[in-house]
N, C-alpha and C. Protein backbone atom coordinates (compact mmCIF):
# COMPACT_ATOMS: atom_id res chain seq x y z
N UNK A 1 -43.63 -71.94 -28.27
CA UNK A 1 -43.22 -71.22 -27.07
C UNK A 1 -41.86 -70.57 -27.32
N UNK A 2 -41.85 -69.81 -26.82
CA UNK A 2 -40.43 -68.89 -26.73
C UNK A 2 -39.57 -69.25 -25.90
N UNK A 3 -38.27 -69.05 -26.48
CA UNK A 3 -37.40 -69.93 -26.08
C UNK A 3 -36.93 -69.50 -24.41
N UNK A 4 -36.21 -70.14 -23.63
CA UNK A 4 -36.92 -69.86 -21.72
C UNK A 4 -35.83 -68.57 -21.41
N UNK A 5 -34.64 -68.19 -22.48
CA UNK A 5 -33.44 -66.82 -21.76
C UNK A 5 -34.38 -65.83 -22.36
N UNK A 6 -35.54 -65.86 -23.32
CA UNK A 6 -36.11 -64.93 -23.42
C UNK A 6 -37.65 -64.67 -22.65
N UNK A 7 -37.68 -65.52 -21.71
CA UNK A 7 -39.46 -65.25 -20.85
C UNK A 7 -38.53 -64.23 -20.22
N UNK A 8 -37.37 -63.97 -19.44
CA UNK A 8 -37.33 -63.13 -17.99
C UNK A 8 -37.49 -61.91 -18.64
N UNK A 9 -37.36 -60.73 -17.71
CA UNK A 9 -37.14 -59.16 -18.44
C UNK A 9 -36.56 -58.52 -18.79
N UNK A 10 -35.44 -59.65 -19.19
CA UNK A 10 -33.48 -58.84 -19.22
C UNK A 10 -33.68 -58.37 -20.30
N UNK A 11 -34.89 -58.84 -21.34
CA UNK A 11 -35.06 -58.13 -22.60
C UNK A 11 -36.24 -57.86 -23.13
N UNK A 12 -36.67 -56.75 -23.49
CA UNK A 12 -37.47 -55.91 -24.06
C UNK A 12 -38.83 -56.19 -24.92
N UNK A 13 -39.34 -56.36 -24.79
CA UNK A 13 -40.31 -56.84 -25.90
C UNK A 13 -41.01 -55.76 -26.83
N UNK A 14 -40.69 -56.21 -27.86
CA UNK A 14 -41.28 -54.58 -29.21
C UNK A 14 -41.66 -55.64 -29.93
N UNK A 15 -42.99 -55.13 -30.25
CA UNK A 15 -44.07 -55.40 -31.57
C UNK A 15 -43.67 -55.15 -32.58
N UNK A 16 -42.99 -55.27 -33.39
CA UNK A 16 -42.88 -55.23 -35.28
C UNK A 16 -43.89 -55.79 -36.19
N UNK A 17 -44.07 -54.85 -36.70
CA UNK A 17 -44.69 -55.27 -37.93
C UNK A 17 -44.05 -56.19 -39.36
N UNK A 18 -44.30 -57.14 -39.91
CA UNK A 18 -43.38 -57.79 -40.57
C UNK A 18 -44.22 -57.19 -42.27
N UNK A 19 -43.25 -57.57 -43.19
CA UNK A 19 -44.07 -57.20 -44.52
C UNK A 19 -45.18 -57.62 -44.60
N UNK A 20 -45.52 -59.05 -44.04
CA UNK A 20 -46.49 -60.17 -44.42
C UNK A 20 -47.89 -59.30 -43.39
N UNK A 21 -47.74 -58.24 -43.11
CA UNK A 21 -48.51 -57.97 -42.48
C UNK A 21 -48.87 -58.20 -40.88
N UNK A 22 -47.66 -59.15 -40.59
CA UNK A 22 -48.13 -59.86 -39.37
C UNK A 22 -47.86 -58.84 -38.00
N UNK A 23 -47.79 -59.06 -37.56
CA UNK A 23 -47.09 -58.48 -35.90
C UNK A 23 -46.69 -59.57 -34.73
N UNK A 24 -45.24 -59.34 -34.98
CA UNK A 24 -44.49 -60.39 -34.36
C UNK A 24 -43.86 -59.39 -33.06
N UNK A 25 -43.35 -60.39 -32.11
CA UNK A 25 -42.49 -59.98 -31.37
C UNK A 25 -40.78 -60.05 -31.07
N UNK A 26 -39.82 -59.11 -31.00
CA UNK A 26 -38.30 -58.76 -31.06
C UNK A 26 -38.43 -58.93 -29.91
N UNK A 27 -37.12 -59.24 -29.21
CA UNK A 27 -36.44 -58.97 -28.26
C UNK A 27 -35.32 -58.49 -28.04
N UNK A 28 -35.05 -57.42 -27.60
CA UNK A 28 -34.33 -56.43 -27.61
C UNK A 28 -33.36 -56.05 -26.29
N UNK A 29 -32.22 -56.18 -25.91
CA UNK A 29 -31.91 -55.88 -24.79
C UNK A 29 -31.95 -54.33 -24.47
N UNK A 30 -32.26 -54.19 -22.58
CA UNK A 30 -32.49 -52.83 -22.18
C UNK A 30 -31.08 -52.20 -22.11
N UNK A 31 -31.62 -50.63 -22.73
CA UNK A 31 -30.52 -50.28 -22.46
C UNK A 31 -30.30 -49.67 -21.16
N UNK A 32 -28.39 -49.53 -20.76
CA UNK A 32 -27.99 -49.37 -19.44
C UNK A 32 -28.46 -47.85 -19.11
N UNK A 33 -28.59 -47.71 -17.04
CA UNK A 33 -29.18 -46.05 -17.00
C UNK A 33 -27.93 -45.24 -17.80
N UNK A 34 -28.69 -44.08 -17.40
CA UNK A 34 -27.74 -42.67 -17.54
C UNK A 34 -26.61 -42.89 -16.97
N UNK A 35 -25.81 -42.41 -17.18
CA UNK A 35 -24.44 -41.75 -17.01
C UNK A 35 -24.46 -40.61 -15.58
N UNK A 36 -23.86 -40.80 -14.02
CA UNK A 36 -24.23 -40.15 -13.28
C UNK A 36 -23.05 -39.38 -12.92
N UNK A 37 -22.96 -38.52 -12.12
CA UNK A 37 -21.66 -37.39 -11.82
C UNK A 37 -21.46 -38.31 -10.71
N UNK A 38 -20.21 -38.32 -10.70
CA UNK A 38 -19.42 -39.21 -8.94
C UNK A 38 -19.12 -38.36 -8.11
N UNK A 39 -19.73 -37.10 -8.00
CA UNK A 39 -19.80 -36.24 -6.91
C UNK A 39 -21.67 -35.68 -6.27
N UNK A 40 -22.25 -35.48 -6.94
CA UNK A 40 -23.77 -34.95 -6.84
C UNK A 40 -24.65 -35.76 -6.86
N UNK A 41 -24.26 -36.90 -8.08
CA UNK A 41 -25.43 -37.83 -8.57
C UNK A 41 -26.30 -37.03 -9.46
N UNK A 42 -26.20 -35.73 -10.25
CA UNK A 42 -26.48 -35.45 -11.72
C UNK A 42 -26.51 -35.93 -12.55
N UNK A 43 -27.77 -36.64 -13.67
CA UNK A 43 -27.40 -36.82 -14.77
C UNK A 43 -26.54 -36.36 -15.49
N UNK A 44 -24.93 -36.97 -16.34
CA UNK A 44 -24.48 -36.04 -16.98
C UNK A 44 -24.97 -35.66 -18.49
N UNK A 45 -24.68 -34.96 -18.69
CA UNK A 45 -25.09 -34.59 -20.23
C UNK A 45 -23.73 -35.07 -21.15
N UNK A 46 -24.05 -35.26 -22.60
CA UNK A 46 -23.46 -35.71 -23.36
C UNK A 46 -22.66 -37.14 -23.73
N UNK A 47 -23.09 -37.97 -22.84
CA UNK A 47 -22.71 -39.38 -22.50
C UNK A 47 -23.91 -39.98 -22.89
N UNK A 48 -23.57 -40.73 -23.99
CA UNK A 48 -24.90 -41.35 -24.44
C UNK A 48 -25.00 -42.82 -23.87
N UNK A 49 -26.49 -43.15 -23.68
CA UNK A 49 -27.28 -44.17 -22.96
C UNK A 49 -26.91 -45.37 -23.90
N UNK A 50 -25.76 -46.25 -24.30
CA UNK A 50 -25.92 -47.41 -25.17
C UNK A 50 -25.09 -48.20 -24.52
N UNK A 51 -25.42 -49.29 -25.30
CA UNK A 51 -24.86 -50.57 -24.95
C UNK A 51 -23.13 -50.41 -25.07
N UNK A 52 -22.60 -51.65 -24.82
CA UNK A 52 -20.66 -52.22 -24.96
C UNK A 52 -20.31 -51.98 -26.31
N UNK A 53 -21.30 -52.70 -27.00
CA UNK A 53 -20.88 -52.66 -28.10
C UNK A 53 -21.17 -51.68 -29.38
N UNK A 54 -22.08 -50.78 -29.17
CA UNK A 54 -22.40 -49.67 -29.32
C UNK A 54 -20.90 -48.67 -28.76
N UNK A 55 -20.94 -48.42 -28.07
CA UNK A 55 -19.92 -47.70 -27.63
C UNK A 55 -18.74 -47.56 -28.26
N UNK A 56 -18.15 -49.35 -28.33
CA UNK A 56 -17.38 -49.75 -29.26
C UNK A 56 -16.62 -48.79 -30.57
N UNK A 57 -18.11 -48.90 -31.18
CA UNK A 57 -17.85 -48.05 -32.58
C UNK A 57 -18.12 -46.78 -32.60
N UNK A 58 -18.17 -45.85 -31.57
CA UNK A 58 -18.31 -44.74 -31.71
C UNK A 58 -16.95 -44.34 -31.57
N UNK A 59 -16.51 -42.64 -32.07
CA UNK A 59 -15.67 -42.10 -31.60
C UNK A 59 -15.54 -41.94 -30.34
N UNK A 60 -14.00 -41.96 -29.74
CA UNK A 60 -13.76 -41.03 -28.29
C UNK A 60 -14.63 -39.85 -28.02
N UNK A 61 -14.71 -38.93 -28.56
CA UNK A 61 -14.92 -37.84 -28.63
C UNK A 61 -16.79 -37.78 -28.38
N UNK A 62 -17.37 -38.93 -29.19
CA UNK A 62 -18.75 -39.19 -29.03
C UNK A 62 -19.52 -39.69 -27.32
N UNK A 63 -18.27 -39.81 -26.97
CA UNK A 63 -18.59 -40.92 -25.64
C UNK A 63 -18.46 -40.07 -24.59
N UNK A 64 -17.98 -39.18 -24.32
CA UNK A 64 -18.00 -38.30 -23.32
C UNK A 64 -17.67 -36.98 -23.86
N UNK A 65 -17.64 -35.80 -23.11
CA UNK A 65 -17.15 -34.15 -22.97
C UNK A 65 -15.79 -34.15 -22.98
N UNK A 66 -15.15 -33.43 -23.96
CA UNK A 66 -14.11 -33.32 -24.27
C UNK A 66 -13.59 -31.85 -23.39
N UNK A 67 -13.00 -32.20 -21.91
CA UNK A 67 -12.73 -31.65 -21.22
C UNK A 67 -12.45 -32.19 -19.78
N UNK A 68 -11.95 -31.80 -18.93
CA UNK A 68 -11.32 -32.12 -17.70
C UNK A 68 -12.15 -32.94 -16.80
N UNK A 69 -12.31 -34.25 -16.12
CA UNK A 69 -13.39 -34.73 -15.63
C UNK A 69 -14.43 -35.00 -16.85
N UNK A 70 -14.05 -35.13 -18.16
CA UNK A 70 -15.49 -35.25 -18.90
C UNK A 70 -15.90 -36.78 -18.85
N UNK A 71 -17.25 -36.81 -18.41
CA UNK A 71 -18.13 -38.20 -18.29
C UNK A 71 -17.83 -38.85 -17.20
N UNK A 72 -17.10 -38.27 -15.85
CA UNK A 72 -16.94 -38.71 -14.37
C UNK A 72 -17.63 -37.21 -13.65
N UNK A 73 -17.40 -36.26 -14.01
CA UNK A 73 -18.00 -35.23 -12.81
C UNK A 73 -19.00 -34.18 -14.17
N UNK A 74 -19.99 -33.75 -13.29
CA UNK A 74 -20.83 -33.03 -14.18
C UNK A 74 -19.78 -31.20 -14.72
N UNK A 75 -20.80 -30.27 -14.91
CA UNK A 75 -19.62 -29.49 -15.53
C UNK A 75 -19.60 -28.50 -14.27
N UNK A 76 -20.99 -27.96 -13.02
CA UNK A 76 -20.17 -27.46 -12.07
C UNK A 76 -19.32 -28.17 -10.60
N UNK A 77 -19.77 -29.71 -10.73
CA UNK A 77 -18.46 -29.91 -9.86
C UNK A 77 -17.19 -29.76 -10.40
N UNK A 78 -17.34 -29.79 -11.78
CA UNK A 78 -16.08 -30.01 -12.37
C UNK A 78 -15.33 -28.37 -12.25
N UNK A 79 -16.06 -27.64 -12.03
CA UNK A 79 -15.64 -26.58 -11.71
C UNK A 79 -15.04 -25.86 -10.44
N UNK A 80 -15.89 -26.21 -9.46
CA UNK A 80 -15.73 -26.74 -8.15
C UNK A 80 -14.14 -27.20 -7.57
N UNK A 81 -14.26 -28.30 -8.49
CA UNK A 81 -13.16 -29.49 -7.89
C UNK A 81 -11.91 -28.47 -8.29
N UNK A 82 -11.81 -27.81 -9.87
CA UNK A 82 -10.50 -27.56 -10.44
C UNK A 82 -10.12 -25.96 -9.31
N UNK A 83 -11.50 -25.10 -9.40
CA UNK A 83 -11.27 -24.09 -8.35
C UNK A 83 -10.76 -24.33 -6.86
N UNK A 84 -10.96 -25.60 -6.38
CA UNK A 84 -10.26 -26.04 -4.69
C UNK A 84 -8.93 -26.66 -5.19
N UNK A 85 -8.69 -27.31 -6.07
CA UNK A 85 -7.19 -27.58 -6.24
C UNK A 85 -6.18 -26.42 -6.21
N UNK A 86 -6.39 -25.39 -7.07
CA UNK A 86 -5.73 -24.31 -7.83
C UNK A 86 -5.66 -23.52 -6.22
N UNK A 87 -6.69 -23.47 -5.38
CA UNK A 87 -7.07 -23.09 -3.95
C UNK A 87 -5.63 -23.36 -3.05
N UNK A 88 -5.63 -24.77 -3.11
CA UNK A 88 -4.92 -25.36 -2.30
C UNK A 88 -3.36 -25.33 -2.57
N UNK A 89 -2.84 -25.27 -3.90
CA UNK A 89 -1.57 -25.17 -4.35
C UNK A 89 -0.84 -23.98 -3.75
């Protein structure tokens, strides 16, 4: 039997094939949703879907849009927002 933190669904189950021919089962944790805009609720683009520790080892630069609001607002609120500031000054 499998051990009981792996029956719930916190993790993934994938079929592998092993050399021996066999087909076993991994458990794999899910990865977290998308990345959403905190103004619209848009998927953002360029914010990749991985884990803590994944993240970890990536560059800055890999982890979000290298630009104003990048990986908190999509790119036309972000446009939006900077055009009502500049508005208001």
């Amino acid at each position: 039997m499998v051990e009981g933190k792996l029956r719930s669904r916190t993790f993934r189950r994938i079929k592998v094939k092993t050399p021996g021919a066999r087909v076993t089962v991994h458990y794999r944790r899910r990865k977290p949703n998308f990345a959403e805009c905190g103004n619209c609720g848009v998927r953002l683009k360029a914010v990749p879907r991985a884990l803590p520790f994944e993240l970890k080892n990536m560059p800055k630069s890999a982890k979000r849009p290298e630009r104003p609001f990048g990986g908190v607002l999509c790119s036309a609120c972000m446009r939006a927002e900077i055009v009502a500031r500049v508005r208001n000054d």
